[in-house]
N, C-alpha and C. Protein backbone atom coordinates (compact mmCIF):
# COMPACT_ATOMS: atom_id res chain seq x y z
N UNK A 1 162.88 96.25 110.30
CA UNK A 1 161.90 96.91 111.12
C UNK A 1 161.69 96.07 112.38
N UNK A 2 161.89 96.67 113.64
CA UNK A 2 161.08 95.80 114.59
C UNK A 2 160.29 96.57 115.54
N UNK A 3 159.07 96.05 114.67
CA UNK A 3 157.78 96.29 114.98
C UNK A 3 156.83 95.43 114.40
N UNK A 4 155.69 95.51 115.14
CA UNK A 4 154.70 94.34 114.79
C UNK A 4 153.33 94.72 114.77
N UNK A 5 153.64 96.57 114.83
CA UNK A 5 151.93 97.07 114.62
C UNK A 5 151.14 96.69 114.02
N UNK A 6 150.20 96.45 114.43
CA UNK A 6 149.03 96.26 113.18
C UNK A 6 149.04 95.24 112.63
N UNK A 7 149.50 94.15 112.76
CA UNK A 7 149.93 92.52 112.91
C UNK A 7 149.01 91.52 113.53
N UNK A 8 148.22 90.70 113.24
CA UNK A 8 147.57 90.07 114.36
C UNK A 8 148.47 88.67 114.18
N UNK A 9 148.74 88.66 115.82
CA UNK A 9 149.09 87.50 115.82
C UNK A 9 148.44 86.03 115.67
N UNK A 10 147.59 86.29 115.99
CA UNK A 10 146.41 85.34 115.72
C UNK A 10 146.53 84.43 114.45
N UNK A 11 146.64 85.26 113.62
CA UNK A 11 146.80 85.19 112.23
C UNK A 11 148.02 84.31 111.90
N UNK A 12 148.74 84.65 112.17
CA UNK A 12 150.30 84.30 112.27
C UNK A 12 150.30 82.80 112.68
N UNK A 13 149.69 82.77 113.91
CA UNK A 13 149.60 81.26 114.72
C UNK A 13 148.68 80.26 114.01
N UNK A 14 147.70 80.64 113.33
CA UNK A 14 147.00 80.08 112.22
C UNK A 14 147.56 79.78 111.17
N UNK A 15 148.65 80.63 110.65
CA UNK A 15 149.57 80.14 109.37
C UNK A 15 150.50 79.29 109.63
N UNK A 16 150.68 79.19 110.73
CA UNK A 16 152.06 77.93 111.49
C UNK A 16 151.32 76.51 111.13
N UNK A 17 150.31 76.69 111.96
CA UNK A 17 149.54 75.22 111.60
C UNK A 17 148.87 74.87 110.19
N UNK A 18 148.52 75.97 109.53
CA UNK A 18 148.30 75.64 108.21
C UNK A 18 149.63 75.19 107.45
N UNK A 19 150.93 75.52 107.70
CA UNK A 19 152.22 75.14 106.92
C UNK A 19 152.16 73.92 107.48
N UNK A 20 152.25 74.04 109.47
CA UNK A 20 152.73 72.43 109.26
C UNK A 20 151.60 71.21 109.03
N UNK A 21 150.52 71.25 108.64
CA UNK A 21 150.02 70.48 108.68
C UNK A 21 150.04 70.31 107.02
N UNK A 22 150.54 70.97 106.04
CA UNK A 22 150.14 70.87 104.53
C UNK A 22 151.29 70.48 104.05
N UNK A 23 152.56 70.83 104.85
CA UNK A 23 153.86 70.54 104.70
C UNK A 23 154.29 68.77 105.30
N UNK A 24 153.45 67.96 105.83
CA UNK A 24 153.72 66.98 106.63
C UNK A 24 154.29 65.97 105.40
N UNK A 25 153.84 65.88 104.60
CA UNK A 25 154.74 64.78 103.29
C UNK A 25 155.97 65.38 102.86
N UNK A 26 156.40 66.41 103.63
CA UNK A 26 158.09 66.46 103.17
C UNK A 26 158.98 65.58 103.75
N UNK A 27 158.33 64.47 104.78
CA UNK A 27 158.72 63.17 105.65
C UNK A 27 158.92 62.24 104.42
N UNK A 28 157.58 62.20 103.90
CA UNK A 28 157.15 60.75 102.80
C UNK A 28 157.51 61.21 101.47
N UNK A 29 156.92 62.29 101.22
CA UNK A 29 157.39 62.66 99.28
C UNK A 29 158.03 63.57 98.76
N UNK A 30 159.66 62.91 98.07
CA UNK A 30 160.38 63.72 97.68
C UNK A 30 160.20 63.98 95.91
N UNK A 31 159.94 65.72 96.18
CA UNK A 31 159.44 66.21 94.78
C UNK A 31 161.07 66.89 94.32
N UNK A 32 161.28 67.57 94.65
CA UNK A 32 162.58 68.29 94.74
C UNK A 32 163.32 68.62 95.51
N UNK A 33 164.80 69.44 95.87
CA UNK A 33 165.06 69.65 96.42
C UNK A 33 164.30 71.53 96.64
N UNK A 34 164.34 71.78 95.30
CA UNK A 34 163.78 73.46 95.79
C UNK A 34 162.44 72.95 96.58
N UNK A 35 161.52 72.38 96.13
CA UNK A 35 160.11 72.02 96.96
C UNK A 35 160.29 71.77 98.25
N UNK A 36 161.09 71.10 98.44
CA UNK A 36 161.61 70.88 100.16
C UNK A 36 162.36 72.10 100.68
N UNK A 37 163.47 73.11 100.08
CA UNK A 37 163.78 74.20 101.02
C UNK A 37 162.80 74.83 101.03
N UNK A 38 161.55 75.31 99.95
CA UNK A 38 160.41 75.99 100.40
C UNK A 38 159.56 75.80 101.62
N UNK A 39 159.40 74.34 101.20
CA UNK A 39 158.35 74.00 102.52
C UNK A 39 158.97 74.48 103.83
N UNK A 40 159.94 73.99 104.07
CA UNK A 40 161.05 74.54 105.02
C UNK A 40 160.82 76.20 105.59
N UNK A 41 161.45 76.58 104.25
CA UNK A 41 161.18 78.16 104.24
C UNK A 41 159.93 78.54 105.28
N UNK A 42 158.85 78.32 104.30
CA UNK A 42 157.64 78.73 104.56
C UNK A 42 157.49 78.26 106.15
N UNK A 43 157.48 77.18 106.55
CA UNK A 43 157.50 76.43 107.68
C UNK A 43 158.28 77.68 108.83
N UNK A 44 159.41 77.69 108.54
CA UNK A 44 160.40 78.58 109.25
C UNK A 44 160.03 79.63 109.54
N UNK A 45 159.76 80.61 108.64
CA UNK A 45 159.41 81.86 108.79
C UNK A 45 158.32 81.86 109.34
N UNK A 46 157.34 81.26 109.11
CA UNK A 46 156.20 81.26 110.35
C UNK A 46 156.20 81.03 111.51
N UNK A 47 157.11 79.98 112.09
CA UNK A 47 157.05 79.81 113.27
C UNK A 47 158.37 81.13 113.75
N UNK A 48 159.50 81.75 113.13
CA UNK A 48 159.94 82.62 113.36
C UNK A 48 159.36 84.24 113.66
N UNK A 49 158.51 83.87 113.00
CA UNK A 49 157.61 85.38 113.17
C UNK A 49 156.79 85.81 114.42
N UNK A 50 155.92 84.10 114.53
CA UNK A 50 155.47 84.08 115.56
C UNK A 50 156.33 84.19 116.98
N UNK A 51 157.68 83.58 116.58
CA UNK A 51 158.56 83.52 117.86
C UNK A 51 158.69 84.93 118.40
N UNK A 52 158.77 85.41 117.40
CA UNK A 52 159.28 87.59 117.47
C UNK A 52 158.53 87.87 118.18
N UNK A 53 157.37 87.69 117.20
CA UNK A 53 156.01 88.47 118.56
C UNK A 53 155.73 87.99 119.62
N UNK A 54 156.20 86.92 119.92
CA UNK A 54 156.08 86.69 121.81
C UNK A 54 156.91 86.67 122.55
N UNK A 55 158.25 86.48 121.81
CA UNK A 55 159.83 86.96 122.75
C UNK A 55 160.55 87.63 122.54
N UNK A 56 160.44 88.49 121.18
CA UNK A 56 161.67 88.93 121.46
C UNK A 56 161.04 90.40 121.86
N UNK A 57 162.36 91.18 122.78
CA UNK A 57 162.41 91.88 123.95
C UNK A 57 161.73 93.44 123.15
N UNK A 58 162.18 93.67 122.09
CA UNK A 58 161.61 94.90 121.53
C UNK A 58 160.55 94.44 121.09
N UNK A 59 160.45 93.67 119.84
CA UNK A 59 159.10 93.45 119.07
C UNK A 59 157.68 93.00 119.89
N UNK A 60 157.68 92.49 120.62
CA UNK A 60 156.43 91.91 121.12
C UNK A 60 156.00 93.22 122.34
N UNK A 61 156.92 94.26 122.34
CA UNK A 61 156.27 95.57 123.29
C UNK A 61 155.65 96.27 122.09
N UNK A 62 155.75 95.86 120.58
CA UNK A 62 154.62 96.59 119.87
C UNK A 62 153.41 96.48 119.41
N UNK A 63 153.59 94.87 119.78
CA UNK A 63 152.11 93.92 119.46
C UNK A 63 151.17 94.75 120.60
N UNK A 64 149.55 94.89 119.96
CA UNK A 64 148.79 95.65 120.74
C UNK A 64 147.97 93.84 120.79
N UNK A 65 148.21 93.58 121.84
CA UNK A 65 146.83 92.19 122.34
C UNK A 65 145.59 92.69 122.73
N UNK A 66 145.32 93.94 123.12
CA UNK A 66 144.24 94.36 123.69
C UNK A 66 143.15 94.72 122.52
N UNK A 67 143.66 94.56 121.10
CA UNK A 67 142.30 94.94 120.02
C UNK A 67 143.04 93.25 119.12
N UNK A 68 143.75 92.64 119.48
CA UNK A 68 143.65 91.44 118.78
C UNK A 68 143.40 90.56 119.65
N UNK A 69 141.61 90.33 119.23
CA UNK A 69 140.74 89.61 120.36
C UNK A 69 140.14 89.12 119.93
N UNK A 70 139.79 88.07 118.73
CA UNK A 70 139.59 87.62 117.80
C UNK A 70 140.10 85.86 118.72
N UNK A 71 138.63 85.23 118.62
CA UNK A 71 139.00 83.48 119.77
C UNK A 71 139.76 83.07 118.28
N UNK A 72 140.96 83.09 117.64
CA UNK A 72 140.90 82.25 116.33
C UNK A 72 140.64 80.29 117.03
N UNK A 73 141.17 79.94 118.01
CA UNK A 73 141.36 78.53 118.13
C UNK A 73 139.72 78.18 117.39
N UNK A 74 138.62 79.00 117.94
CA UNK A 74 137.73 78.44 117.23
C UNK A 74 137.43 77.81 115.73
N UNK A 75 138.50 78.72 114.70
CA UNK A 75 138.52 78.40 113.77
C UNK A 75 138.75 76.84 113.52
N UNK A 76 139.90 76.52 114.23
CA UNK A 76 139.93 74.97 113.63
C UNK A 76 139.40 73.77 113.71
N UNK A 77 138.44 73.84 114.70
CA UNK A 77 137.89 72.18 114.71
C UNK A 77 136.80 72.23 113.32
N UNK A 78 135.94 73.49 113.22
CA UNK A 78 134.87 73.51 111.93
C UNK A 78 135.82 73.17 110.64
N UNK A 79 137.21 73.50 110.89
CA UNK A 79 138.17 73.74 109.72
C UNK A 79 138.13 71.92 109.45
N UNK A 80 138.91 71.18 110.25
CA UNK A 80 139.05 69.96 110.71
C UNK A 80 137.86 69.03 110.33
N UNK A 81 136.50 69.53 110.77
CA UNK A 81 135.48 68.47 110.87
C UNK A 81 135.05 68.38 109.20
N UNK A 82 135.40 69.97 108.68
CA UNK A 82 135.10 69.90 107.09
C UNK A 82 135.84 68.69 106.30
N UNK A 83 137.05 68.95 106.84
CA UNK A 83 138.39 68.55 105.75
C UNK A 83 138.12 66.74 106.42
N UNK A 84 137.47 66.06 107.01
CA UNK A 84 137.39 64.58 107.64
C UNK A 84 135.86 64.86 106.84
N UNK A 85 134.87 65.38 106.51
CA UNK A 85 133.91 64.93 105.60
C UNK A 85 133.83 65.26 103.75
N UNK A 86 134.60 66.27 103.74
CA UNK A 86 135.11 66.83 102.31
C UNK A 86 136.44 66.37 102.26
N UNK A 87 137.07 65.61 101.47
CA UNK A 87 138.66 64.93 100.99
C UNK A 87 138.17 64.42 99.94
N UNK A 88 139.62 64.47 98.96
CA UNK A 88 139.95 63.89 98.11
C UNK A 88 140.26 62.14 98.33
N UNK A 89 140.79 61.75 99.49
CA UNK A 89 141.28 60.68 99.71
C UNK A 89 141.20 60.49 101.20
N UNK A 90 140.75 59.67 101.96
CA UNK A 90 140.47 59.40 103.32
C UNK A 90 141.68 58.88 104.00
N UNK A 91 142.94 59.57 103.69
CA UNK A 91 144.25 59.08 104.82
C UNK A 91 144.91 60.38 105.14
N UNK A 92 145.88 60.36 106.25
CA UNK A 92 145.99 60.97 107.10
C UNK A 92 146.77 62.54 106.35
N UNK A 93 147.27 62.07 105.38
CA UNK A 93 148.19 63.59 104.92
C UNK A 93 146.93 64.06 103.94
N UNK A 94 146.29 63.17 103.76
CA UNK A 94 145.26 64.04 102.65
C UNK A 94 144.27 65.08 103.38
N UNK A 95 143.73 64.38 104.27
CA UNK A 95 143.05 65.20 105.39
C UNK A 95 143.15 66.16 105.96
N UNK A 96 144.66 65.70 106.50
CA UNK A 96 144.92 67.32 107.15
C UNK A 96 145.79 68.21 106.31
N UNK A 97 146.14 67.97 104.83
CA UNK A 97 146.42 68.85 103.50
C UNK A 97 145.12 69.86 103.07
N UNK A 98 143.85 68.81 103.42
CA UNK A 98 142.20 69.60 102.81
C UNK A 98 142.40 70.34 104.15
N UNK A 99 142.61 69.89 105.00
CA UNK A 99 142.28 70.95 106.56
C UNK A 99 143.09 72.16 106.62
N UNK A 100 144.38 72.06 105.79
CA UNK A 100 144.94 73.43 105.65
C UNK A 100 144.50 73.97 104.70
N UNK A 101 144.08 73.94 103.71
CA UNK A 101 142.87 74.61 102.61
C UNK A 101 142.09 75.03 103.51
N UNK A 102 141.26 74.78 104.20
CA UNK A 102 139.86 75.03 104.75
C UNK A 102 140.35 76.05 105.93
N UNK A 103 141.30 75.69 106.40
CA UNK A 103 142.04 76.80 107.88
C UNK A 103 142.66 78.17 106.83
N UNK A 104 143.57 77.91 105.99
CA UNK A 104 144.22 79.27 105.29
C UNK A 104 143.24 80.12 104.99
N UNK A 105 141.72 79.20 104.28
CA UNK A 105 140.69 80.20 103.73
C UNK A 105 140.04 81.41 105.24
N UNK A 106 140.53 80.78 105.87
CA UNK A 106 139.98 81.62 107.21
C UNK A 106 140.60 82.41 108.02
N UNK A 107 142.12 82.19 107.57
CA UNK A 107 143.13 82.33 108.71
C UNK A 107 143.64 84.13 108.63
N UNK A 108 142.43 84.81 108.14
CA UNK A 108 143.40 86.41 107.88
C UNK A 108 142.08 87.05 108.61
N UNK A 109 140.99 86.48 109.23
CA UNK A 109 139.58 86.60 109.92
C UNK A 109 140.72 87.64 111.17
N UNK A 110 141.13 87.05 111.70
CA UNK A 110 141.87 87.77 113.24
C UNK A 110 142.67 88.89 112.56
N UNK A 111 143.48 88.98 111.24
CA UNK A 111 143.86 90.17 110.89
C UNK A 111 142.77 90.69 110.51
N UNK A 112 141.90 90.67 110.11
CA UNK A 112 140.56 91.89 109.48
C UNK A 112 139.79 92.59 110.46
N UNK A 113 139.80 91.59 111.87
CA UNK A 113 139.28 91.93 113.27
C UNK A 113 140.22 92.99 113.57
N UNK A 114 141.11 92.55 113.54
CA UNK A 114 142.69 93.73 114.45
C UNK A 114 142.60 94.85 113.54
N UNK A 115 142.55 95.10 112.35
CA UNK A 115 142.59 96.25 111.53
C UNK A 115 140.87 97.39 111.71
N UNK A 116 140.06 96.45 111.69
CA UNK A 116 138.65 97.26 112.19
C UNK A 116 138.64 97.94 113.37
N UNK A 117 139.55 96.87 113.96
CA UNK A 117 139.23 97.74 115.79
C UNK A 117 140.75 99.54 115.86
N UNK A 118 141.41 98.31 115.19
CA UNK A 118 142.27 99.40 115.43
C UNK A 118 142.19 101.05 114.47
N UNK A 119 141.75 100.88 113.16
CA UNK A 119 140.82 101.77 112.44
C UNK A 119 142.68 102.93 112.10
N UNK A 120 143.77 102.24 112.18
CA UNK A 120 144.98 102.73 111.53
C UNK A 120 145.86 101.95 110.99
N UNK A 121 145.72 102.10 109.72
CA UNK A 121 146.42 101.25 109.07
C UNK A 121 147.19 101.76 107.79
N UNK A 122 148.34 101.31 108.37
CA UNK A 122 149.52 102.18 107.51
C UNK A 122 149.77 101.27 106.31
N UNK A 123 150.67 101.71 105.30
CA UNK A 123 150.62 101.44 103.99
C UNK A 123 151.24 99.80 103.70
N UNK A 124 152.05 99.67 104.68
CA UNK A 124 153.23 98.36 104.99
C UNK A 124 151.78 97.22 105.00
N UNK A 125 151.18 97.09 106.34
CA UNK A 125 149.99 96.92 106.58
C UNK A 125 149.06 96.76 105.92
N UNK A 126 148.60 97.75 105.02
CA UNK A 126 147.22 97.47 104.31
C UNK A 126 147.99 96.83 103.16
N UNK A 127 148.95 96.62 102.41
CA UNK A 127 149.70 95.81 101.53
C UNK A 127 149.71 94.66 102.30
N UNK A 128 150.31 94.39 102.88
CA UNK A 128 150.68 93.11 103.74
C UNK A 128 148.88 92.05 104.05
N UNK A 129 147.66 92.70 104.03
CA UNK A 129 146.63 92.23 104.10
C UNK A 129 146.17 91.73 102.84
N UNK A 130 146.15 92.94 101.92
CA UNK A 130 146.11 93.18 100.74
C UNK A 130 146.53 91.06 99.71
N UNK A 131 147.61 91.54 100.19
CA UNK A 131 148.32 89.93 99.66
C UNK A 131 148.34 88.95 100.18
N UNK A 132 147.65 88.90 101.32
CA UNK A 132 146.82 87.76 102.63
C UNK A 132 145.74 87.39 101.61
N UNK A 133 145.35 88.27 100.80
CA UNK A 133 143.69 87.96 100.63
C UNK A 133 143.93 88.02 98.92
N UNK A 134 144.75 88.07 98.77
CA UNK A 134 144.55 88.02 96.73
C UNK A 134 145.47 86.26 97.04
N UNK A 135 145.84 85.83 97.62
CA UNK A 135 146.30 84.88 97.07
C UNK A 135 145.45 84.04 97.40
N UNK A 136 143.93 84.24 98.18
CA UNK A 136 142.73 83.02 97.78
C UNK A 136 142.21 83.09 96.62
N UNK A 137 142.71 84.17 95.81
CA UNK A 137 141.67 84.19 94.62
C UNK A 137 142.73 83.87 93.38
């Protein structure tokens, strides 16, 4: 499919930094090799997705920016200031590991904005949210 209706990018750009910042000990700790192509994976496809929706020549003429208006940057410093007073351990991968906990729990806010405003939401879509939001629970 290339299309990106009903997509907030927002969202998307929020999941980049939640991978790379939760993914940063694939430098320091080797668990496996599958654990490392995941992180990878996951890593990849996010920043690939995001790449779609801002360059490439078809897909990003379907992104609607004008109802995904949602400030997300705000999300992260409250995300940040949590995860530097709530940790498990006060060093640098632990911190910003709690800070991607605290950002993911937030990070589907700009998709729930884009789906209200836009008030059409097709089946691909309301699945695709659907499983944004069951995997906090």
């Amino acid at each position: 499919m290339k299309s990106c209706s009903g997509i907030s990018l927002k969202t998307q750009e929020l999941y980049v930094i939640v991978f790379a910042t939760r993914y940063l000990d694939i430098f320091t700790n080797y668990i496996s090799l599958y654990n490392t192509i995941m992180k990878l994976v996951f890593l990849g496809t996010s920043i690939g997705i995001v790449w779609y929706m801002r360059y490439h020549k078809v897909v990003k003429q379907t992104y609607n920016k004008d109802q995904d208006t949602f400030r997300h940057y705000f999300l992260v410093p409250p995300c940040f200031l949590l995860a530097l007073l709530i940790h498990r351990a006060f060093t640098v991968t632990e911190v910003l590991w709690t800070f991607s906990l605290y950002l993911e729990a937030v990070a589907i806010l700009p998709q729930l904005v884009l789906l209200q405003r836009s008030r059409n939401i097709d089946n691909l879509t309301g699945n695709y949210v659907f499983f944004l939001g069951y995997v906090l629970f």
